[in-house]
Protein backbone atom coordinates (compact mmCIF):
# COMPACT_ATOMS: atom_id res chain seq x y z
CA UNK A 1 -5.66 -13.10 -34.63
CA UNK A 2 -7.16 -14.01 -31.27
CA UNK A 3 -3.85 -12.60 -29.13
CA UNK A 4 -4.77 -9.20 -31.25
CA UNK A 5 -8.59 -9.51 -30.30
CA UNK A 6 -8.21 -10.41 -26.82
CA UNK A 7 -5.07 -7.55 -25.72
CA UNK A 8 -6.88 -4.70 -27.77
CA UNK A 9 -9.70 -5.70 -25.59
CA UNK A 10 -6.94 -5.39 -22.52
CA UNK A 11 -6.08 -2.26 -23.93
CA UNK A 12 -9.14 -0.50 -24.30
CA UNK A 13 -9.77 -1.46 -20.80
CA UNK A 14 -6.83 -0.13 -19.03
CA UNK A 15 -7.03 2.94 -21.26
CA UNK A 16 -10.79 3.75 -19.99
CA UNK A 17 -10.02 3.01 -16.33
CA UNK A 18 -6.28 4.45 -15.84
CA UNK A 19 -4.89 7.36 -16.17
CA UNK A 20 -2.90 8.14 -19.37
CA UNK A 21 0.63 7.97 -17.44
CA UNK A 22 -0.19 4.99 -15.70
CA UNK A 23 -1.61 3.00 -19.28
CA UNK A 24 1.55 4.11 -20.76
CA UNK A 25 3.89 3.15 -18.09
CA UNK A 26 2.21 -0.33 -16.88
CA UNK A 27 0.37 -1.58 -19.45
CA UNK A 28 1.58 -0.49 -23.28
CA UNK A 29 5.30 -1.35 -22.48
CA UNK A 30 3.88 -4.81 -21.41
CA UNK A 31 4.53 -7.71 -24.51
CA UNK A 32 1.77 -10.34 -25.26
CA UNK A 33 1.67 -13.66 -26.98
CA UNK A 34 -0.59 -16.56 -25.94
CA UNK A 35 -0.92 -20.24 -27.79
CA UNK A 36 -3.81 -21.89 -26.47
CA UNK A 37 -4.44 -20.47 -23.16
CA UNK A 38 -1.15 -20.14 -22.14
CA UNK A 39 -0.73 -16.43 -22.31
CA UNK A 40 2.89 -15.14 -21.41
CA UNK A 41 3.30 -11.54 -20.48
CA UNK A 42 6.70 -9.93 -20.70
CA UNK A 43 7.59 -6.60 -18.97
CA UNK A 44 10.46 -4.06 -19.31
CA UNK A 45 11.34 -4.81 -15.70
CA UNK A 46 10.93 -6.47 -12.57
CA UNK A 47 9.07 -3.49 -10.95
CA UNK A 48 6.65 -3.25 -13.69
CA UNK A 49 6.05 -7.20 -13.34
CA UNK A 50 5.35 -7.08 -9.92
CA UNK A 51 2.85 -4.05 -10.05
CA UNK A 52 0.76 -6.50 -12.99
CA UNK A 53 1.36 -8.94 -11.13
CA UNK A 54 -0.50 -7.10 -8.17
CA UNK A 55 -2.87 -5.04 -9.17
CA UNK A 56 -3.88 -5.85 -12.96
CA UNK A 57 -3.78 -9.66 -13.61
CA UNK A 58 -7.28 -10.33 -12.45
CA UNK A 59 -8.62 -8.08 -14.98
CA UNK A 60 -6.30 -9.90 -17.52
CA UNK A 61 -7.57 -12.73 -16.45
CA UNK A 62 -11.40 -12.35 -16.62
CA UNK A 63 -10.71 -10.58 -20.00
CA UNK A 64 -8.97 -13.81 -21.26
CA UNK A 65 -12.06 -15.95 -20.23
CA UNK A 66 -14.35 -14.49 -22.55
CA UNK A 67 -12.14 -15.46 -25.18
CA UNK A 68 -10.96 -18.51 -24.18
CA UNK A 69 -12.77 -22.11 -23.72
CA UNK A 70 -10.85 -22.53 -21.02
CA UNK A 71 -9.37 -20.94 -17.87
CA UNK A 72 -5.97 -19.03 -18.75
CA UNK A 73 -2.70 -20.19 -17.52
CA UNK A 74 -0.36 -17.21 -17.19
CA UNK A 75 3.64 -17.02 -17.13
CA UNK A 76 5.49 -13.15 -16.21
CA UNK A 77 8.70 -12.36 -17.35
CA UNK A 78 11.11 -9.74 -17.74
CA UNK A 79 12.97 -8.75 -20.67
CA UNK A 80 16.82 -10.72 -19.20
CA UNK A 81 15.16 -12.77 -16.76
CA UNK A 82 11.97 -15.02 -16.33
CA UNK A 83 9.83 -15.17 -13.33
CA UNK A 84 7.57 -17.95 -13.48
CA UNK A 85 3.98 -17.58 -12.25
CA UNK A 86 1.50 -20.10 -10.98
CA UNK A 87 -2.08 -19.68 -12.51
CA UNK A 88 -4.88 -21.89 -13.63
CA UNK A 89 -7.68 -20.11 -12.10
CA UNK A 90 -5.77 -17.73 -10.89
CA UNK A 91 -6.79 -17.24 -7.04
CA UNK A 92 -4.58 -13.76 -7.41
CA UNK A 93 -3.54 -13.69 -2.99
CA UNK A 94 -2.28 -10.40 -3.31
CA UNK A 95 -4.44 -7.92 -0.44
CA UNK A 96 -3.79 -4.79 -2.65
CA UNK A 97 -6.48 -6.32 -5.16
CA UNK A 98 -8.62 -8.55 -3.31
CA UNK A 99 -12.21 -7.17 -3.57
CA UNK A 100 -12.87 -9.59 -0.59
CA UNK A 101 -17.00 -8.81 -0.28
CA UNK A 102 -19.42 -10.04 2.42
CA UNK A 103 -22.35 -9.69 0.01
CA UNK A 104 -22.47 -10.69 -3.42
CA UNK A 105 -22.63 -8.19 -6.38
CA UNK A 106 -23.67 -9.64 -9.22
CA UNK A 107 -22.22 -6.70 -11.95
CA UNK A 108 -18.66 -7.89 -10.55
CA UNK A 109 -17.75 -11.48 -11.34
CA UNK A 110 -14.87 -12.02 -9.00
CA UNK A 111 -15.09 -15.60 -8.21
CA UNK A 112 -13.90 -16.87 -4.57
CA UNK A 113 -13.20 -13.97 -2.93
CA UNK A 114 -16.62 -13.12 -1.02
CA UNK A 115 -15.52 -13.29 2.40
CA UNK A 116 -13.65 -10.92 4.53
CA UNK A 117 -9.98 -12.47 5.70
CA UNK A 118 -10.64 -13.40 9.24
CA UNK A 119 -6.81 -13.71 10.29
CA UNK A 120 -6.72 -9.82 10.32
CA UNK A 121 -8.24 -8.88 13.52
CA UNK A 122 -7.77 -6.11 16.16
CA UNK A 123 -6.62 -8.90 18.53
CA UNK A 124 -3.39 -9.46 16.26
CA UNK A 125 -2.79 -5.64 15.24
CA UNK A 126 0.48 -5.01 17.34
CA UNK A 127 -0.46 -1.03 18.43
CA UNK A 128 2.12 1.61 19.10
CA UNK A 129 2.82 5.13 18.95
CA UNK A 130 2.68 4.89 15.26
CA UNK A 131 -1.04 3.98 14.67
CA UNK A 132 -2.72 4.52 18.72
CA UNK A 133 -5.15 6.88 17.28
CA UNK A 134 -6.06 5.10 13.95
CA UNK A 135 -6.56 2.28 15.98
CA UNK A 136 -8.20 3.87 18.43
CA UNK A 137 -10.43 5.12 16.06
CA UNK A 138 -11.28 1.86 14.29
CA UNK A 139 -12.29 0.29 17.62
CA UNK A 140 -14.61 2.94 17.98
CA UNK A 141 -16.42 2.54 14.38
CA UNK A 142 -16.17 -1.58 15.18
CA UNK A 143 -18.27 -0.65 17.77
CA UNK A 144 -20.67 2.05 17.05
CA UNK A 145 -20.94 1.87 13.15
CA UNK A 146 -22.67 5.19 11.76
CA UNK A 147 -22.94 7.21 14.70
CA UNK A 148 -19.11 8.66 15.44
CA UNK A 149 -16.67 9.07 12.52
CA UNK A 150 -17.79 9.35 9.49
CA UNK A 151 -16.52 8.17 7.33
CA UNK A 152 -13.22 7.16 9.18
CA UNK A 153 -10.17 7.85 6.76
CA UNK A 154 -6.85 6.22 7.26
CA UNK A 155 -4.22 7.19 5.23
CA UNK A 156 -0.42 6.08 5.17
CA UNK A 157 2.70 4.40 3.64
CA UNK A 158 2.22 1.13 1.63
CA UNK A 159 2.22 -1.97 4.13
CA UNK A 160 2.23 -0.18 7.50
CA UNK A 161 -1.55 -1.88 8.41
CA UNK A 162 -4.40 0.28 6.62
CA UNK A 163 -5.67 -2.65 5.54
CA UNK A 164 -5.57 -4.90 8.64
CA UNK A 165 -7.52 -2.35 10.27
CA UNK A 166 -10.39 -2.01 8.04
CA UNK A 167 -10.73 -5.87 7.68
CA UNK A 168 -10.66 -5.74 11.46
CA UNK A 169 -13.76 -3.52 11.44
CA UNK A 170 -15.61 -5.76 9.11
CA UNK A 171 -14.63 -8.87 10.87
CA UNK A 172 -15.54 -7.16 14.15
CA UNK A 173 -19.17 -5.90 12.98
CA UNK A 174 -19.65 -9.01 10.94
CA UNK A 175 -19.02 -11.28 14.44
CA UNK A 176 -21.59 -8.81 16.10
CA UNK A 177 -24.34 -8.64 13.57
CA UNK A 178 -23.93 -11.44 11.25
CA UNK A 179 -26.83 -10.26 8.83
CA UNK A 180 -25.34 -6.83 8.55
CA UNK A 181 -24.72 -6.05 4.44
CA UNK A 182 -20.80 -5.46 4.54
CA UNK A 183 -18.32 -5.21 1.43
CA UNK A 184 -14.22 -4.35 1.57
CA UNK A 185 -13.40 -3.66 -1.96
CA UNK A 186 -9.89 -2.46 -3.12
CA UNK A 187 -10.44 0.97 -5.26
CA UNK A 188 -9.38 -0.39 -8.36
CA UNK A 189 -12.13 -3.32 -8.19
CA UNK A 190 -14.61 -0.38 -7.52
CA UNK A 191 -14.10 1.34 -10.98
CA UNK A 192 -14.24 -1.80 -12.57
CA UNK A 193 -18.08 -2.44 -11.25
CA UNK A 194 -18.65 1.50 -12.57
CA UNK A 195 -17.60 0.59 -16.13
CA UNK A 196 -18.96 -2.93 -16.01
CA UNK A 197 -22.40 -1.21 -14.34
CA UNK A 198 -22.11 1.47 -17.75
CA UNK A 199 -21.29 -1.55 -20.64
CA UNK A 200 -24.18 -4.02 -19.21
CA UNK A 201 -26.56 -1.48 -18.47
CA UNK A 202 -26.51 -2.60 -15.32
CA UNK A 203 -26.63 0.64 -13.40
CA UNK A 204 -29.56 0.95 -11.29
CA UNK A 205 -28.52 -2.95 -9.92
CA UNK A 206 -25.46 -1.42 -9.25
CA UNK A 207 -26.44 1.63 -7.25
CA UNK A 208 -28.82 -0.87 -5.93
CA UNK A 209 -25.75 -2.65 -4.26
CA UNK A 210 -23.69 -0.19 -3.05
CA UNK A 211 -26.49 1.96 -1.63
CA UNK A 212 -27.98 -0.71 0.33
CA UNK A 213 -25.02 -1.59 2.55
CA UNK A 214 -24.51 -1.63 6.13
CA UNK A 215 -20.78 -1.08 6.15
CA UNK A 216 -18.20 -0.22 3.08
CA UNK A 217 -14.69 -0.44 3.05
CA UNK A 218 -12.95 0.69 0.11
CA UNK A 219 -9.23 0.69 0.27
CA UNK A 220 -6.67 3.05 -1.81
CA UNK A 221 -9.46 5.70 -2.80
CA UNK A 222 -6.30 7.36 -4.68
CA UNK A 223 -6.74 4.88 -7.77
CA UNK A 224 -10.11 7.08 -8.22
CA UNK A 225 -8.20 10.33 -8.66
CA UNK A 226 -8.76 11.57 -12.93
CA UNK A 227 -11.57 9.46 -13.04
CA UNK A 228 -14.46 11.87 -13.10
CA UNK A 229 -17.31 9.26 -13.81
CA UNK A 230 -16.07 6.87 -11.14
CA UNK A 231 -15.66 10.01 -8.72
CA UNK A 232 -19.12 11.24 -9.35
CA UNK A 233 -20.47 7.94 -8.68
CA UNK A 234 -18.70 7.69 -5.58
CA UNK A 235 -19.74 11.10 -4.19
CA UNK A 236 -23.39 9.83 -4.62
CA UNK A 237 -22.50 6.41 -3.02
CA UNK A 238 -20.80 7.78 0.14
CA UNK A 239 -23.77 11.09 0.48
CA UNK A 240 -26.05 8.10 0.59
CA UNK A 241 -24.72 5.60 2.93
CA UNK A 242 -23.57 8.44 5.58
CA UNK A 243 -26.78 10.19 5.42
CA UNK A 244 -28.78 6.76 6.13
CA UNK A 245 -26.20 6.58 9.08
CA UNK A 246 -24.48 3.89 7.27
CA UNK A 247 -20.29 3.30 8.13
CA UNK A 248 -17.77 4.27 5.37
CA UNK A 249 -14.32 3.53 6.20
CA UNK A 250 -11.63 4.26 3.57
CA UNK A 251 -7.96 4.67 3.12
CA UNK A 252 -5.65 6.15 0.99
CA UNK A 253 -1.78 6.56 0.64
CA UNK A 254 -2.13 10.40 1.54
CA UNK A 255 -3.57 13.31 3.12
CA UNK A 256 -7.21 14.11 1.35
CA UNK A 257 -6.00 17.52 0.37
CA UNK A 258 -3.12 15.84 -1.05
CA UNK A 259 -4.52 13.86 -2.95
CA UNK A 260 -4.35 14.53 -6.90
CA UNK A 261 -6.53 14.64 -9.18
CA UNK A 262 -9.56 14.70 -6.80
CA UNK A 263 -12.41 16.89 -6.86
CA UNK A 264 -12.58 19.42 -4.28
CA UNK A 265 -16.38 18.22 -3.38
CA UNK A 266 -15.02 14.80 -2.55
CA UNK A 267 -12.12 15.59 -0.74
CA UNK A 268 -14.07 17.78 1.57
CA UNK A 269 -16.67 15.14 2.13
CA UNK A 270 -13.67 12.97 3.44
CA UNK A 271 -13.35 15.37 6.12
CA UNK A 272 -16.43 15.32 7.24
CA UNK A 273 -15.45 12.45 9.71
CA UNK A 274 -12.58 11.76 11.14
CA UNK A 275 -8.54 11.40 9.40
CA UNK A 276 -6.17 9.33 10.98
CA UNK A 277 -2.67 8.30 9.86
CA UNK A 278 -0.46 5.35 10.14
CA UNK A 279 2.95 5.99 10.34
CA UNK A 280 6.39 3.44 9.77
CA UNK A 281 6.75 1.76 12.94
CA UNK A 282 9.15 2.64 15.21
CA UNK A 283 12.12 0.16 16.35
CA UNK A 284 10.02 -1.12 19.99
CA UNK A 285 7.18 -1.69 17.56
CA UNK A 286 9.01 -3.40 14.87
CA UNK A 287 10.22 -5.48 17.95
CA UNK A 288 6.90 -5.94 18.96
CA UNK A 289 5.34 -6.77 15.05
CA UNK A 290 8.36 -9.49 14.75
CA UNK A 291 8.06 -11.23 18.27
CA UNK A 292 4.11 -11.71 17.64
CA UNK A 293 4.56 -12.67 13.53
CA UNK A 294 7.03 -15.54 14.86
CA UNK A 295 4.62 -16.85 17.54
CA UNK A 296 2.06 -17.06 15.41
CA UNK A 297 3.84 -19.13 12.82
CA UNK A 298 4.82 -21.08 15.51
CA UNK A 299 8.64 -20.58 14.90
CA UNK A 300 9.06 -17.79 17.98
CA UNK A 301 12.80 -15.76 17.75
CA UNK A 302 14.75 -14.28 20.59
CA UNK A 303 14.76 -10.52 21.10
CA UNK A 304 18.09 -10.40 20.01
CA UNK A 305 16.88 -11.57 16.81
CA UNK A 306 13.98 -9.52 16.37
CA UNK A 307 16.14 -6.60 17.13
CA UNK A 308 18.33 -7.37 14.51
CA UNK A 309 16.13 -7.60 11.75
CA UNK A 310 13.92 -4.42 13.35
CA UNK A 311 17.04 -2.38 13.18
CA UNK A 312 18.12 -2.88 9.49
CA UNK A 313 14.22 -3.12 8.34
CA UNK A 314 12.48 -0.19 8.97
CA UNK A 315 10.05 0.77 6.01
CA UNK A 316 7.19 -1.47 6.77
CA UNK A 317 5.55 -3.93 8.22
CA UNK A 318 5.28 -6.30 5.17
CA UNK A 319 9.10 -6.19 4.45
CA UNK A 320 9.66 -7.38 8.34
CA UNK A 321 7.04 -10.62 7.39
CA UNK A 322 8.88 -10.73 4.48
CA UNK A 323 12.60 -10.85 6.01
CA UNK A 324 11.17 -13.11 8.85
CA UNK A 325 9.93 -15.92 6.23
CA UNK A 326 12.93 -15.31 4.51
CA UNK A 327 14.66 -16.37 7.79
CA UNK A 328 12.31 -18.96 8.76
CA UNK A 329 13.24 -21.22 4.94
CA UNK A 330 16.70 -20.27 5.61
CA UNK A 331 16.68 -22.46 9.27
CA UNK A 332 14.35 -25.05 7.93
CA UNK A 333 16.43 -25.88 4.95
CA UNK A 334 20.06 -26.07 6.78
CA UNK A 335 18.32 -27.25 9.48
CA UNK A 336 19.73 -24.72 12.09
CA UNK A 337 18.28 -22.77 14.91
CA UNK A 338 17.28 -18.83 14.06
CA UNK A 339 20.06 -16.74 15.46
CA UNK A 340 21.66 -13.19 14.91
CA UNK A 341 24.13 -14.88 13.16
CA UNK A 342 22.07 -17.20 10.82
CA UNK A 343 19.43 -14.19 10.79
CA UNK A 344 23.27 -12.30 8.95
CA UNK A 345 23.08 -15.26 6.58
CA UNK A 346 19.73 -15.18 5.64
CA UNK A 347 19.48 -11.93 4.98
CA UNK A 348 22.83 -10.54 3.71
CA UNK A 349 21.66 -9.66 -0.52
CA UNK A 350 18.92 -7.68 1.02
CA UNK A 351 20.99 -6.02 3.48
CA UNK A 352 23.68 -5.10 0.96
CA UNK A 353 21.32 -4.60 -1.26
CA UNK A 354 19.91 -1.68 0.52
CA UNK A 355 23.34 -0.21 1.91
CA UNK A 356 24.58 -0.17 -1.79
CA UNK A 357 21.38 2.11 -2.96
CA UNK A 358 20.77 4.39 0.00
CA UNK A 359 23.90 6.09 0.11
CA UNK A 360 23.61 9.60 1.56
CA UNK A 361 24.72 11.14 -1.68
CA UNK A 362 21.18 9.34 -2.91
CA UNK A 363 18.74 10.61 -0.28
CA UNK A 364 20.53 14.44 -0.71
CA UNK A 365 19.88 14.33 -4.47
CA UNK A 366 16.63 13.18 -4.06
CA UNK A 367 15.78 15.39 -1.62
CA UNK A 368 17.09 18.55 -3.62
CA UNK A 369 15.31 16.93 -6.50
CA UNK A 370 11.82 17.03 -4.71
CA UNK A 371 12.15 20.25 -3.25
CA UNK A 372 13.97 22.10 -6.34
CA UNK A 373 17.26 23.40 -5.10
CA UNK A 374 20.21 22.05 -5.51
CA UNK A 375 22.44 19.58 -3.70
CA UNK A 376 24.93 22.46 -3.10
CA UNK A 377 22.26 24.68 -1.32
CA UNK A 378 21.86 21.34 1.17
CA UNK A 379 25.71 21.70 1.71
CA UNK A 380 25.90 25.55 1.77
CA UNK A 381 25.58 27.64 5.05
CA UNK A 382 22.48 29.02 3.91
CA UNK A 383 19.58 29.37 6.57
CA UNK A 384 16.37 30.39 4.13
CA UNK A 385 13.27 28.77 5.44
CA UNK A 386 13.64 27.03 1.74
CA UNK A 387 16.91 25.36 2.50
CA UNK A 388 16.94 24.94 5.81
CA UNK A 389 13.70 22.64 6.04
CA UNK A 390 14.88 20.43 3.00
CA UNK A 391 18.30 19.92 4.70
CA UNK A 392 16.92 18.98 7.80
CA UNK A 393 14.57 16.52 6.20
CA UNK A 394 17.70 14.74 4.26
CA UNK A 395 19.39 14.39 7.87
CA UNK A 396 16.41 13.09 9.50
CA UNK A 397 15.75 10.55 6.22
CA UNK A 398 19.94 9.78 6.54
CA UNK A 399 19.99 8.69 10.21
CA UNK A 400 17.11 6.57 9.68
CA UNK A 401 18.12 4.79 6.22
CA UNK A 402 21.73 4.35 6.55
CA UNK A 403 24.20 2.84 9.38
CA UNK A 404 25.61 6.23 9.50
CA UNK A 405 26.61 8.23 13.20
CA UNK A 406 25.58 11.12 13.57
CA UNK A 407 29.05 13.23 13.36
CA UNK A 408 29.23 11.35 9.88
CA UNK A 409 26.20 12.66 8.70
CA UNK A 410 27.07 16.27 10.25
CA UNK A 411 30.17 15.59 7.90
CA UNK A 412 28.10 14.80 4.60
CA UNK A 413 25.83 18.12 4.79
CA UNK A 414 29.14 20.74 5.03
CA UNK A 415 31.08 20.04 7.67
CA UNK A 416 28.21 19.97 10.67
CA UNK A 417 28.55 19.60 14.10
CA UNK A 418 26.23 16.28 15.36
CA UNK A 419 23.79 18.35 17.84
CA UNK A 420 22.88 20.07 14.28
CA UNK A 421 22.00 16.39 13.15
CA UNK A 422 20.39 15.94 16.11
CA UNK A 423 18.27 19.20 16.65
CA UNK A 424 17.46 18.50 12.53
CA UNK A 425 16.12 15.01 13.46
CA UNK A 426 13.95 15.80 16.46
CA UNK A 427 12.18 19.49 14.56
CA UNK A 428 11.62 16.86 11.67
CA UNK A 429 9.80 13.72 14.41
CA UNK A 430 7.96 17.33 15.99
CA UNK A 431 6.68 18.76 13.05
CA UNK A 432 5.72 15.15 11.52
CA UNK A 433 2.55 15.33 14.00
CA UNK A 434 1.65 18.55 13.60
CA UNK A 435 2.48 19.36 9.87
CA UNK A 436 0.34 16.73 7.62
CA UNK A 437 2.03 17.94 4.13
CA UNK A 438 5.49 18.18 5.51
CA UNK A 439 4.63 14.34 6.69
CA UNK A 440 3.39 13.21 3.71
CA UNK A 441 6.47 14.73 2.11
CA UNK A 442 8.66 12.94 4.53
CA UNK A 443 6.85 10.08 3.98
CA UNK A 444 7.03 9.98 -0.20
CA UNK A 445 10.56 10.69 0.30
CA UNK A 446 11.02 7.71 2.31
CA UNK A 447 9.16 5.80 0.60
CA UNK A 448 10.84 6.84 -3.05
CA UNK A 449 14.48 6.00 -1.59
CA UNK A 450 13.29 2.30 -0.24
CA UNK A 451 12.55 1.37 -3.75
């Protein structure tokens, strides 16, 4: 009786606060059994574990602690394999979810997690052509909070620094004016204080709050998008810190206008600062992320190594931490020195891994998929402006997710000469700067085929 009594109460949580395709993808596929507070959750796969795991355990977790007399210890699994999970009190390390606040607000009962990370700083942001002018533009706000942009909205891929950067701004301001009122909260943490503020009748102490700040940083506003209520709130929130000349810096995993699901009152209020993307790094800066990553763990790499993993990593900047600690256990426990060859070694599942599923006959059906034509129209001699565009998207996305030359390529989309490949590749890079929903298409794309 108490597993039913505690999930329905799960249930009826994630069904108020998530969209109806998100509760029935991540949530009511999940199984649920608990004896004494172990509670063991079992998911249909290993993506679906990992996005709990992420972004909805904490809310499990404080759920489970009003029914239990103790704190919960949790164990994820998938259907054919287990994955075992560390718990207790659960100090859930993941950034995505971290409402990581300066001040305390008493509606949310997020224990531990009141302070803003101070190892993300502008000093260790590695800058490049890929994030100059949302980095530019965070210096700025770090520095004159209230009076430039805003609010300042970054938007971009998943792990290519949004994050860093607005932690950087609250670390910055914090170091300058250590009684100003700051909070970073992740989006999803935000709509939990609007429902908690609506159950306890806690409202006014909750506009209270959020009002009375200094600086707010709210990460992946998307995670608002179909929820009126929380939307409405939010609209109020940001009207009233940027008209008391109070700093709002938020990001998002697309353009504003892009953004589904949002109303048109708040989406034009983002505008009314300043919109800045991040984009993948580029191979110098992937260089550049790996080389500093190493020295800072105090286990520095050659060039040539760096290089290596730059070349055959290119989606993100968490995946390069990732394949560098991957590297780093690999040396430590065959007690060798990091080299291209042992970096080989190391990394070789992942890297076949990823050649196996981003085969060029992938990224053109995905492509034609997105865009509604058909693989055949990619391959045809057709020249449409509805054609044309897609195919040169699917050459740009094929010379920068496979090991293929360019002739090859030519070969794969009907028999084209290289320069075509080549011409495709550099309209694609020009129009990326100046076309923001052909970027964020580009980018989805991209983003869709790495997973």
């Amino acid at each position: 009786m108490q597993d039913k009594t505690l999930w329905n109460s799960c249930l009826l949580f994630f069904e108020d606060t998530l969209t109806s395709q998100q509760f029935n993808s991540w949530i009511k596929p999940l199984i649920f059994e608990i004896q004494g507070n172990q509670i063991t959750l079992t998911a249909p796969n290993s993506f679906t574990l990992k996005l709990v795991q992420e972004r909805f355990l904490p809310e499990i977790s404080k759920q489970a602690e009003l029914f239990l007399s103790c704190p919960p210890h949790f164990e994820l699994r998938t259907k054919d394999q287990p994955l075992n999970l560390l718990s207790s009190k659960l100090p859930v390390p993941i950034t995505n979810i971290v409402p990581s606040t300066v001040c305390q607000l008493t509606l949310s009962k997020h224990k531990n997690q009141n302070k803003l990370n101070p190892l993300l700083s502008f000093d260790n942001f590695v800058t490049g052509k890929a994030n100059q002018l949302a980095h530019a533009a965070a210096i700025q706000v770090a520095e004159t909070p209230g009076t430039t942009y805003n609010p300042l909205f970054i938007y971009g891929g998943v792990g290519l620094g949004k994050t860093h950067l607005i932690q950087a701004i609250g670390n910055h301001i914090k170091h300058e004016n250590t009684q100003a009122k700051i909070c970073y909260v992740h989006a999803t943490n935000y709509i939990s204080d609007v429902v908690r503020a609506f159950q306890t009748k806690k409202f006014d102490e909750f506009k209270q709050f959020y009002n009375s700040l200094d600086l707010l940083l709210i990460d992946d506003i998307q995670f608002i998008a179909d929820k009126t209520g929380t939307q409405q709130e939010f609209f109020y929130t940001l009207n009233s810190l940027i008209d008391g000349h109070k700093q709002v810096v938020i990001t998002c995993d697309t353009f504003p206008k892009e953004i589904s699901g949002m109303t048109p009152r708040l989406t034009s209020r983002f505008s009314w600062g300043l919109t800045v993307a991040v984009e993948p790094p580029g191979l110098e800066m992937r260089v550049a992320i790996l080389l500093q990553k190493a020295a800072i763990s105090n286990n520095p790499i050659s060039e040539d190594v760096a290089f290596f993993i730059a070349k055959h990593i290119r989606s993100n900047i968490r995946e390069l931490e990732g394949a560098l600690k991957r590297i780093d256990a690999y040396s430590r426990f065959h007690k060798r020195t990091i080299s291209v060859e042992l970096a080989k070694e190391a990394l070789k599942d992942l890297l076949a891994s990823q050649n196996k599923q981003i085969s060029i006959e992938n990224i053109q059906k995905t492509v034609a998929d997105f865009y509604r034509i058909k693989v055949t129209d990619l391959l045809s001699k057709k020249r449409t402006r509805l054609i044309a565009r897609p195919r040169q998207i699917a050459m740009c996305l094929a010379r920068e997710l496979t090991q293929l030359s360019l002739p090859e390529i030519g070969t794969a989309f009907g028999g084209r000469d290289h320069t075509t490949v080549m011409y495709a590749c550099k309209t694609i890079e020009s129009l990326r700067n100046l076309d923001a929903p052909l970027n964020a298409d580009f980018n989805l794309l991209n983003q869709t085929l790495r997973n």
